[in-house]
PDB file of N, CA and C in Angstrom:
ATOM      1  N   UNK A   1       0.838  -1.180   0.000  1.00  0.00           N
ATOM      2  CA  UNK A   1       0.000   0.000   0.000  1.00  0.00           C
ATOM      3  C   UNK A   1       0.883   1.243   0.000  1.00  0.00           C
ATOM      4  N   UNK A   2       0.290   2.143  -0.816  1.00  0.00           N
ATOM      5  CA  UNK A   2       1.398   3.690  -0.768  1.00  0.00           C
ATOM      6  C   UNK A   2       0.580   4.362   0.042  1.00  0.00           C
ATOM      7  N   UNK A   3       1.370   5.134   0.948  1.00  0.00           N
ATOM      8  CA  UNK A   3       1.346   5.994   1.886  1.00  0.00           C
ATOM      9  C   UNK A   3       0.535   7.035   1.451  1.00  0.00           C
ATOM     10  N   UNK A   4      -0.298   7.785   1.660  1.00  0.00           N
ATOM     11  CA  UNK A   4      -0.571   9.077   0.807  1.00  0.00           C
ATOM     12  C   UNK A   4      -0.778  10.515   2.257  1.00  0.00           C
ATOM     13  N   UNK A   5      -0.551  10.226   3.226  1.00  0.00           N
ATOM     14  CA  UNK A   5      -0.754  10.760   4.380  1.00  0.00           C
ATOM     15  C   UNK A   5       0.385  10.990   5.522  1.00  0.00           C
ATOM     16  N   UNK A   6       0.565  12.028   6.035  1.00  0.00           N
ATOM     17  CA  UNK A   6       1.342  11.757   7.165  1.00  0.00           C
ATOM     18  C   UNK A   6       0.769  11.650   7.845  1.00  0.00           C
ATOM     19  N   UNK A   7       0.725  10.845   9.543  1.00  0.00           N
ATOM     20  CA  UNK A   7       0.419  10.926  10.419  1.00  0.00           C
ATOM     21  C   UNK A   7       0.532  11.970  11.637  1.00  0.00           C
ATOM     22  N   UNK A   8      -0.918  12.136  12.227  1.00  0.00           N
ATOM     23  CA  UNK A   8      -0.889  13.376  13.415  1.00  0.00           C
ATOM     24  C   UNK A   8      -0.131  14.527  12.806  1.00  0.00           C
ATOM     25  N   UNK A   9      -0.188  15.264  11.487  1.00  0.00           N
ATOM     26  CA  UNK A   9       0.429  16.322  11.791  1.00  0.00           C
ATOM     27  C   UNK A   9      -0.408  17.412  12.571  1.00  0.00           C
ATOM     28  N   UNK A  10       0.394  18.360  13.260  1.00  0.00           N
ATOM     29  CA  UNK A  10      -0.197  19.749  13.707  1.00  0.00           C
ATOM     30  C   UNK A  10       0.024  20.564  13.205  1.00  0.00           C
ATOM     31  N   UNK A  11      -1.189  21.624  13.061  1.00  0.00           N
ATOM     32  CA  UNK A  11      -0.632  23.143  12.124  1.00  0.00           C
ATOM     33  C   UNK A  11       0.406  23.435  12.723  1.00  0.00           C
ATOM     34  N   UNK A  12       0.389  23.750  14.286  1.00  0.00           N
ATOM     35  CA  UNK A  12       1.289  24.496  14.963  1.00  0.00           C
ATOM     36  C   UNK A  12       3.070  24.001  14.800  1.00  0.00           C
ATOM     37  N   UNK A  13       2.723  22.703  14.190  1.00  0.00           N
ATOM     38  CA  UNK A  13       3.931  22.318  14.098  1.00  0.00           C
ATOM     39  C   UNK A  13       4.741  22.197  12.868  1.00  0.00           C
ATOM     40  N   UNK A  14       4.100  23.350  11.810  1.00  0.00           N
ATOM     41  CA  UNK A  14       4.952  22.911  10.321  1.00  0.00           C
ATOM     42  C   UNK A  14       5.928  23.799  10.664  1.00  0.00           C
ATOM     43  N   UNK A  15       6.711  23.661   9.499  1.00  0.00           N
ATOM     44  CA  UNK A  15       7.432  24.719   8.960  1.00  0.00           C
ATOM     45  C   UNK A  15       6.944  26.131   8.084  1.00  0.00           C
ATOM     46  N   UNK A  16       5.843  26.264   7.429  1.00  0.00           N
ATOM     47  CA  UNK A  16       5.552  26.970   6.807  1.00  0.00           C
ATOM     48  C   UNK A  16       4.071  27.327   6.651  1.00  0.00           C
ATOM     49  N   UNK A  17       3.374  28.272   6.482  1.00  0.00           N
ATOM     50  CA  UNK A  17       1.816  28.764   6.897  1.00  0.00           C
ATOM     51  C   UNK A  17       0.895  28.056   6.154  1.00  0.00           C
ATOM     52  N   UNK A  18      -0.225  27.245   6.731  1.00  0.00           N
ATOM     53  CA  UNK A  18      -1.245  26.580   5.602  1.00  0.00           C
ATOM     54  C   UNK A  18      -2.144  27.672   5.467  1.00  0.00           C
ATOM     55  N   UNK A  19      -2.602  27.735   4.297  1.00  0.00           N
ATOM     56  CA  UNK A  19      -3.732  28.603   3.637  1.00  0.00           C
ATOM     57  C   UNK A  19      -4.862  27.910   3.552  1.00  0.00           C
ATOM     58  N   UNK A  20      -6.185  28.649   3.706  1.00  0.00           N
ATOM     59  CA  UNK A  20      -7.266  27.972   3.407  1.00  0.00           C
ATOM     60  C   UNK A  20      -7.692  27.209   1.778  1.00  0.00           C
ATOM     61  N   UNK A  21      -8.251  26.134   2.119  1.00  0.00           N
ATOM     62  CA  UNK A  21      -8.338  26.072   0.852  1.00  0.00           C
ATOM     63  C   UNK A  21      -9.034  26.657  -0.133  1.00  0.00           C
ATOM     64  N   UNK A  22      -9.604  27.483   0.287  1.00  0.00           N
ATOM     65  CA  UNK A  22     -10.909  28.078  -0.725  1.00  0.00           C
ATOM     66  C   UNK A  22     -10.066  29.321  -1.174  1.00  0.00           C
ATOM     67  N   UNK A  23      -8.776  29.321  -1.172  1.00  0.00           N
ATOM     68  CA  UNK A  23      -7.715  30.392  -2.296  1.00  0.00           C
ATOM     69  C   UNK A  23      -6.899  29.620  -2.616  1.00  0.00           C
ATOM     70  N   UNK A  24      -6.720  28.672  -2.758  1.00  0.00           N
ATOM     71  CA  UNK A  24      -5.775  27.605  -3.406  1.00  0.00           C
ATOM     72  C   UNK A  24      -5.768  27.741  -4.895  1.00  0.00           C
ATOM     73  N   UNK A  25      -4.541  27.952  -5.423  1.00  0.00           N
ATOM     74  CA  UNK A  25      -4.170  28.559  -6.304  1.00  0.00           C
ATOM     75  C   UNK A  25      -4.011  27.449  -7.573  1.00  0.00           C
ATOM     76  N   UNK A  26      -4.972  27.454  -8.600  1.00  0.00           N
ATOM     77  CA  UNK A  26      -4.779  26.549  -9.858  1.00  0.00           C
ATOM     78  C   UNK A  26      -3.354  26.512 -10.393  1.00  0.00           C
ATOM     79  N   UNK A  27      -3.096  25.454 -10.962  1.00  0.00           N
ATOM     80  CA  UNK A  27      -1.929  25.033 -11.685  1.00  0.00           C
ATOM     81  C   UNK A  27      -0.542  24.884 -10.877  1.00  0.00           C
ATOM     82  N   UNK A  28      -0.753  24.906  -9.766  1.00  0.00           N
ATOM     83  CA  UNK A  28       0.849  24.864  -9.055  1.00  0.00           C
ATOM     84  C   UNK A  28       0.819  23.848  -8.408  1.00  0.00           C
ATOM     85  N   UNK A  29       1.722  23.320  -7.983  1.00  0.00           N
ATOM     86  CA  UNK A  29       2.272  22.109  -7.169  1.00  0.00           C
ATOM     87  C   UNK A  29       2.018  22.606  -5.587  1.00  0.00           C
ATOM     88  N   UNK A  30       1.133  21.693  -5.037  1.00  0.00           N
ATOM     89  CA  UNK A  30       0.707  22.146  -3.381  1.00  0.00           C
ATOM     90  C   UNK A  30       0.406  21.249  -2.736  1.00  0.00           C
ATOM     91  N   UNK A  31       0.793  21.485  -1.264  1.00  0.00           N
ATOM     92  CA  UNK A  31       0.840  20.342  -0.597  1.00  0.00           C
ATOM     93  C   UNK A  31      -0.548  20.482   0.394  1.00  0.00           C
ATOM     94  N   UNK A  32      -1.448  19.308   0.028  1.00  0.00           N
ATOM     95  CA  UNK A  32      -2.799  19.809   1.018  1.00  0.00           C
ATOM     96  C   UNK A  32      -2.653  19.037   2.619  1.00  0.00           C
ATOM     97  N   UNK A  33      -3.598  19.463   3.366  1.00  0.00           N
ATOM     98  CA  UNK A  33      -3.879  18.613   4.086  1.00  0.00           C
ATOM     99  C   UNK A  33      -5.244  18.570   4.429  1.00  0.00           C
ATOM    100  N   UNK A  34      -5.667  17.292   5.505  1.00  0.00           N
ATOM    101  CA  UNK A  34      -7.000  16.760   5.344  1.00  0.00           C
ATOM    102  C   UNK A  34      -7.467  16.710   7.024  1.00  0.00           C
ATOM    103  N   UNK A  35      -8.453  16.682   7.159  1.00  0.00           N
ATOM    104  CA  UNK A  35      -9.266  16.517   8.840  1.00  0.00           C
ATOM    105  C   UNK A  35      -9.955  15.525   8.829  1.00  0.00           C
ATOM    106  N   UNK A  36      -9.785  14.234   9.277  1.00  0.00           N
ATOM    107  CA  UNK A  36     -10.654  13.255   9.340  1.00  0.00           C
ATOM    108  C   UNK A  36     -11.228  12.667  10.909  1.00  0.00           C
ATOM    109  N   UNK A  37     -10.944  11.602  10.727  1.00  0.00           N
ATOM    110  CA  UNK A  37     -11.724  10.980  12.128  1.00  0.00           C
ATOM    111  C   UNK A  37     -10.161  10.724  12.891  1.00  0.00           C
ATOM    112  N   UNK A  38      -9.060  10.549  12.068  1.00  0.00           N
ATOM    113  CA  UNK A  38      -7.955  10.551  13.589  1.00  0.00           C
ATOM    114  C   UNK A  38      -7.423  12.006  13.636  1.00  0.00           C
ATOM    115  N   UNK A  39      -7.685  13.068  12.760  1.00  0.00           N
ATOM    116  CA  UNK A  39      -7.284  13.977  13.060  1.00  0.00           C
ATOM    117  C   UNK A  39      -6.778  15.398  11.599  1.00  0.00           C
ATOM    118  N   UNK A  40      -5.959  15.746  12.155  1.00  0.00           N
ATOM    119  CA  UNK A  40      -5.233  16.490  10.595  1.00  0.00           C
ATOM    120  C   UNK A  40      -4.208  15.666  10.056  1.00  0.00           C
ATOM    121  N   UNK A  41      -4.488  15.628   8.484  1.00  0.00           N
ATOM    122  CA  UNK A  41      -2.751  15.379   8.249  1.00  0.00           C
ATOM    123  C   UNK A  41      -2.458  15.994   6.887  1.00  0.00           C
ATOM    124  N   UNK A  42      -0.853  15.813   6.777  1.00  0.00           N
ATOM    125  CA  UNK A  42      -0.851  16.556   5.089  1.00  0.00           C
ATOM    126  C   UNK A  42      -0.602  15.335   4.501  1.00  0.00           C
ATOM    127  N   UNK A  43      -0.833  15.741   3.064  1.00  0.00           N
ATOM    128  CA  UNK A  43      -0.517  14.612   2.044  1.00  0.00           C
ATOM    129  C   UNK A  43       1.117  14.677   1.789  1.00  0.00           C
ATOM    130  N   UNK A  44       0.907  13.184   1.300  1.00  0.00           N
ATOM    131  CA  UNK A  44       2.848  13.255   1.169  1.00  0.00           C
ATOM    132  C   UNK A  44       3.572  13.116  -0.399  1.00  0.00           C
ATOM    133  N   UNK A  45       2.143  13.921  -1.259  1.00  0.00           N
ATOM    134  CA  UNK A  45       2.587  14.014  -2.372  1.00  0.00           C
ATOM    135  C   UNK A  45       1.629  15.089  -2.884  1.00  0.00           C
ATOM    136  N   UNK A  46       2.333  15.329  -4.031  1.00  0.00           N
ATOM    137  CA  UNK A  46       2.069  16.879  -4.552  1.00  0.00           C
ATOM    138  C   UNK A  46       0.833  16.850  -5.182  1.00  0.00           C
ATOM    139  N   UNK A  47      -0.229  17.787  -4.865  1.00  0.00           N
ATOM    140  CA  UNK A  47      -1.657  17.606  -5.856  1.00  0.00           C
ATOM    141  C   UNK A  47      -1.524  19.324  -6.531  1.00  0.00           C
ATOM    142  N   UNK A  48      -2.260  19.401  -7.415  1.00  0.00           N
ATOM    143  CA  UNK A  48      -2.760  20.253  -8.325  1.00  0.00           C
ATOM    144  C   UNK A  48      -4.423  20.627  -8.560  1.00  0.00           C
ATOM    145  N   UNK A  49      -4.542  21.927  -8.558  1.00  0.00           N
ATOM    146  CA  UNK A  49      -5.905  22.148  -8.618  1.00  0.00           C
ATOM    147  C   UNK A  49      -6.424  21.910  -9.928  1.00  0.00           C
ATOM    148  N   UNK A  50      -7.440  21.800  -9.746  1.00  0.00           N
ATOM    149  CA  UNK A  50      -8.017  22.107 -11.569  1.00  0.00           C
ATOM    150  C   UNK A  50      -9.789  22.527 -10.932  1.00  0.00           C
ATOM    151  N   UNK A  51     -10.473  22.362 -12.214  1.00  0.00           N
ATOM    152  CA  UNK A  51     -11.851  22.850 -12.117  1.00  0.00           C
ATOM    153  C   UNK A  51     -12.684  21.843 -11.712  1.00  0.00           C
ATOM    154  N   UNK A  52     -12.414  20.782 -12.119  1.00  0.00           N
ATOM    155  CA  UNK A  52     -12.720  19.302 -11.378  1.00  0.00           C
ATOM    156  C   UNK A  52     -12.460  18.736 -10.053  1.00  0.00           C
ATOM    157  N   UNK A  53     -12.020  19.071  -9.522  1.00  0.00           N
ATOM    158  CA  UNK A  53     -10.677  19.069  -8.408  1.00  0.00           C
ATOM    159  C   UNK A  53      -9.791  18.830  -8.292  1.00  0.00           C
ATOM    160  N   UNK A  54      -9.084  17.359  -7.612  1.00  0.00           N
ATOM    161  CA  UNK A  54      -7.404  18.035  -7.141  1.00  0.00           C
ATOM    162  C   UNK A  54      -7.349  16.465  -8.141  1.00  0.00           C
ATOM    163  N   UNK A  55      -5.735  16.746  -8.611  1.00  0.00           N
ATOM    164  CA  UNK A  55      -5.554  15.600  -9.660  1.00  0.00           C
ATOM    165  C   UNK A  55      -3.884  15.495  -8.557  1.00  0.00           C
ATOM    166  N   UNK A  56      -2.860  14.280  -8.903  1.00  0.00           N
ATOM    167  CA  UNK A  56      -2.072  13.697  -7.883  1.00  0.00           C
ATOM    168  C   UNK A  56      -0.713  14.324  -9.517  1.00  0.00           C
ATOM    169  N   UNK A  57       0.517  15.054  -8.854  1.00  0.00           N
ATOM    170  CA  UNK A  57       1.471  15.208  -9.739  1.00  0.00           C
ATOM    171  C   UNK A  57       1.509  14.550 -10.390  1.00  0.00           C
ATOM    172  N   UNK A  58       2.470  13.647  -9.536  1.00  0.00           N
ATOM    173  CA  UNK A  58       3.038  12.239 -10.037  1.00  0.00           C
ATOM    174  C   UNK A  58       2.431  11.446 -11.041  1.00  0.00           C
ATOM    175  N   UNK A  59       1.041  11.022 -10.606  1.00  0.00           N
ATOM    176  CA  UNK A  59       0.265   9.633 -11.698  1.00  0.00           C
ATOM    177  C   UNK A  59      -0.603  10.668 -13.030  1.00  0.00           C
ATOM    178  N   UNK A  60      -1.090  11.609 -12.145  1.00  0.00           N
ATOM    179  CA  UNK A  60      -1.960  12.527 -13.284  1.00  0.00           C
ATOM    180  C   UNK A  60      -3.249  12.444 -12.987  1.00  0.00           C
ATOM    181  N   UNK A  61      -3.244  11.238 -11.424  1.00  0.00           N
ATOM    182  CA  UNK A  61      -5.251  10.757 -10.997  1.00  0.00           C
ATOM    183  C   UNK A  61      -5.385  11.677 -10.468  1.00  0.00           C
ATOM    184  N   UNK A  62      -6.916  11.874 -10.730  1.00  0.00           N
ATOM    185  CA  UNK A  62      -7.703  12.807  -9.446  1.00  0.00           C
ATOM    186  C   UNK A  62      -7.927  11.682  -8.748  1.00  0.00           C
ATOM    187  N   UNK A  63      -7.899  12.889  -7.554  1.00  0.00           N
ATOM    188  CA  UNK A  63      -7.421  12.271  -5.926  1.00  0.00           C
ATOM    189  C   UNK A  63      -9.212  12.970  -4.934  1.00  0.00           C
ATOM    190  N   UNK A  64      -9.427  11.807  -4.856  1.00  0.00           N
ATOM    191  CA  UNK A  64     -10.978  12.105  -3.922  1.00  0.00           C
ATOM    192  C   UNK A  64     -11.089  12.567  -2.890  1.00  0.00           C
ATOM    193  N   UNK A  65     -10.574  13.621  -2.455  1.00  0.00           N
ATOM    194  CA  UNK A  65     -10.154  14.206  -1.183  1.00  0.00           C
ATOM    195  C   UNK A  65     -10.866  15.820  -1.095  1.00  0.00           C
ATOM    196  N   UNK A  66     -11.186  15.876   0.314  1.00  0.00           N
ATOM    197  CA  UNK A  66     -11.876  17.466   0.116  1.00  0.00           C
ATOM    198  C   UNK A  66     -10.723  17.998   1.508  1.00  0.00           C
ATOM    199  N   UNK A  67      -9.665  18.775   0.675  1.00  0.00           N
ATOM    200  CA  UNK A  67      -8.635  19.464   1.734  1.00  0.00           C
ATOM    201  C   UNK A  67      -9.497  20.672   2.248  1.00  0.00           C
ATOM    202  N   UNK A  68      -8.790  21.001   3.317  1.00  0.00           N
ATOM    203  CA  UNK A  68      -8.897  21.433   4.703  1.00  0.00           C
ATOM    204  C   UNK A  68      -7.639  23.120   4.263  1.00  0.00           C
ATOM    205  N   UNK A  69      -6.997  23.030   4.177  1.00  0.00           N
ATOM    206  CA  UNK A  69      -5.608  23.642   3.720  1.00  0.00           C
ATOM    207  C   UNK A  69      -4.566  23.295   2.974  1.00  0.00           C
ATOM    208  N   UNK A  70      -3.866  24.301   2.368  1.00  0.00           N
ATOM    209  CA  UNK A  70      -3.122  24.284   1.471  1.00  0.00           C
ATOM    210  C   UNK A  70      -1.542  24.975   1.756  1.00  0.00           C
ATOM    211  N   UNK A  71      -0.078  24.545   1.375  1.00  0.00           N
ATOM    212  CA  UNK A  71       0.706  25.690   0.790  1.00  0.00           C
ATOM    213  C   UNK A  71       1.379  25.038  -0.130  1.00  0.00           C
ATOM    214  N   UNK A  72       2.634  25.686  -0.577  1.00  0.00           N
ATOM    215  CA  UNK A  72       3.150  25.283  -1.915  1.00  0.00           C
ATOM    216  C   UNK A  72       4.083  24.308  -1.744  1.00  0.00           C
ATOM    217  N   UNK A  73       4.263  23.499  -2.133  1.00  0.00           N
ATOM    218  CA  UNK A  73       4.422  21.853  -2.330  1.00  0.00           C
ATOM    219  C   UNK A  73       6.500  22.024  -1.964  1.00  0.00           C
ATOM    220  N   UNK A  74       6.613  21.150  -1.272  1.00  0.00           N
ATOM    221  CA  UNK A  74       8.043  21.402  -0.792  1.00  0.00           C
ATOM    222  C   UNK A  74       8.364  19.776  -0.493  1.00  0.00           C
ATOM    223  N   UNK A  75       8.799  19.280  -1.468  1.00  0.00           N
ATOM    224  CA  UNK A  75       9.267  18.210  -1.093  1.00  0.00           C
ATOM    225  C   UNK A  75      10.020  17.383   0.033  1.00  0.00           C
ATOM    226  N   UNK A  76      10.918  18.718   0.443  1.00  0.00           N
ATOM    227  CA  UNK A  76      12.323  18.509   1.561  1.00  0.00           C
ATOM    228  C   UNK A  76      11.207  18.475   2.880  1.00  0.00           C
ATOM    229  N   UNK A  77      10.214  19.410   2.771  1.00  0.00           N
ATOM    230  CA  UNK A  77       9.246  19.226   3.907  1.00  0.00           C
ATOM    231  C   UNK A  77       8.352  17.659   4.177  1.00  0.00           C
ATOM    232  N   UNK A  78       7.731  17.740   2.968  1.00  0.00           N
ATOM    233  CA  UNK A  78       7.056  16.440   3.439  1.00  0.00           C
ATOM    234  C   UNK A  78       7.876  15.348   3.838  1.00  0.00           C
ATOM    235  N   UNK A  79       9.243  15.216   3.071  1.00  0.00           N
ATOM    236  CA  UNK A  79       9.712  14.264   3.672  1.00  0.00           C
ATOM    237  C   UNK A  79      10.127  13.842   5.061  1.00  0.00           C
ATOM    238  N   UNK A  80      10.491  14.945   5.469  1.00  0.00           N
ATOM    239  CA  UNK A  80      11.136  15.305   6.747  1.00  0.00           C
ATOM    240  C   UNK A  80       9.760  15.288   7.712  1.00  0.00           C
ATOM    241  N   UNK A  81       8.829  15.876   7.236  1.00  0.00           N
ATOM    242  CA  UNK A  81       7.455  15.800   8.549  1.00  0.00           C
ATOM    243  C   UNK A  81       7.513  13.730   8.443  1.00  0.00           C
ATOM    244  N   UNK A  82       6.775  13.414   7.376  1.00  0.00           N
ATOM    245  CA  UNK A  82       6.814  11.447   6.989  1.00  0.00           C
ATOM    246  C   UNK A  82       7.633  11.054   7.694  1.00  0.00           C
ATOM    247  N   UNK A  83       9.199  11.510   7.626  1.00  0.00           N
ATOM    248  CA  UNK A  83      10.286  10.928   8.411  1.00  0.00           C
ATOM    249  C   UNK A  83       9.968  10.774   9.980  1.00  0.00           C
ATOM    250  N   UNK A  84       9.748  12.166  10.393  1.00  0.00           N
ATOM    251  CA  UNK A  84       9.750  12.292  12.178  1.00  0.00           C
ATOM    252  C   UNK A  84       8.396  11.258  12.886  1.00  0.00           C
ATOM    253  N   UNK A  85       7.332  11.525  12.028  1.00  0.00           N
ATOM    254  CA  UNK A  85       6.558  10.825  12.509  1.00  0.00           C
ATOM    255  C   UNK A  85       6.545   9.439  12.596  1.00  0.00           C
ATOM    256  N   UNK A  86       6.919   8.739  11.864  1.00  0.00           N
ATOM    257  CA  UNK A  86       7.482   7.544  11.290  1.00  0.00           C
ATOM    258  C   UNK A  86       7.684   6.094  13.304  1.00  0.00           C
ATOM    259  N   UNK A  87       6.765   5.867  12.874  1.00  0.00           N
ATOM    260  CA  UNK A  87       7.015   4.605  14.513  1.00  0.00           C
ATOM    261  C   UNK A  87       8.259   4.165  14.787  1.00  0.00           C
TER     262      UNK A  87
END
């Protein structure tokens, strides 16, 4: 199974400011995150807006997800949040 989530992240604890999603900016590489039943988390791969909704960099799928917040997609970050949390 691929990962598509980090675990428990906290706003208070990124590196960099999440934006709401309802200004999330078409055509750029952004890293969302989501509020579910265990909590917040960000995704650990890059999505893209469109008019349809959010499609996944990498494969080119839209991704069935209704984010919570947004900022601009930083690879060195997600890895490093995935890493710390990591059991």
């Amino acid at each position: 199974m691929i990962q598509i989530k980090a675990p428990g992240l906290s706003f208070d604890q990124t590196g960099s400011m999440w934006k709401p999603v309802t200004n999330a900016p078409f055509g750029r590489d952004l890293q969302l995150a989501v509020i579910d039943d265990d909590g917040v988390h960000a995704l650990v791969f890059a999505c893209q807006r469109e008019l349809a909704g959010w499609r996944s960099v990498v494969t080119g799928a839209h991704v069935d997800i209704r984010p919570t917040h947004w900022r601009v997609w930083d690879p060195q970050t997600a890895m490093d949040e995935t890493s710390s949390k990591a059991p």
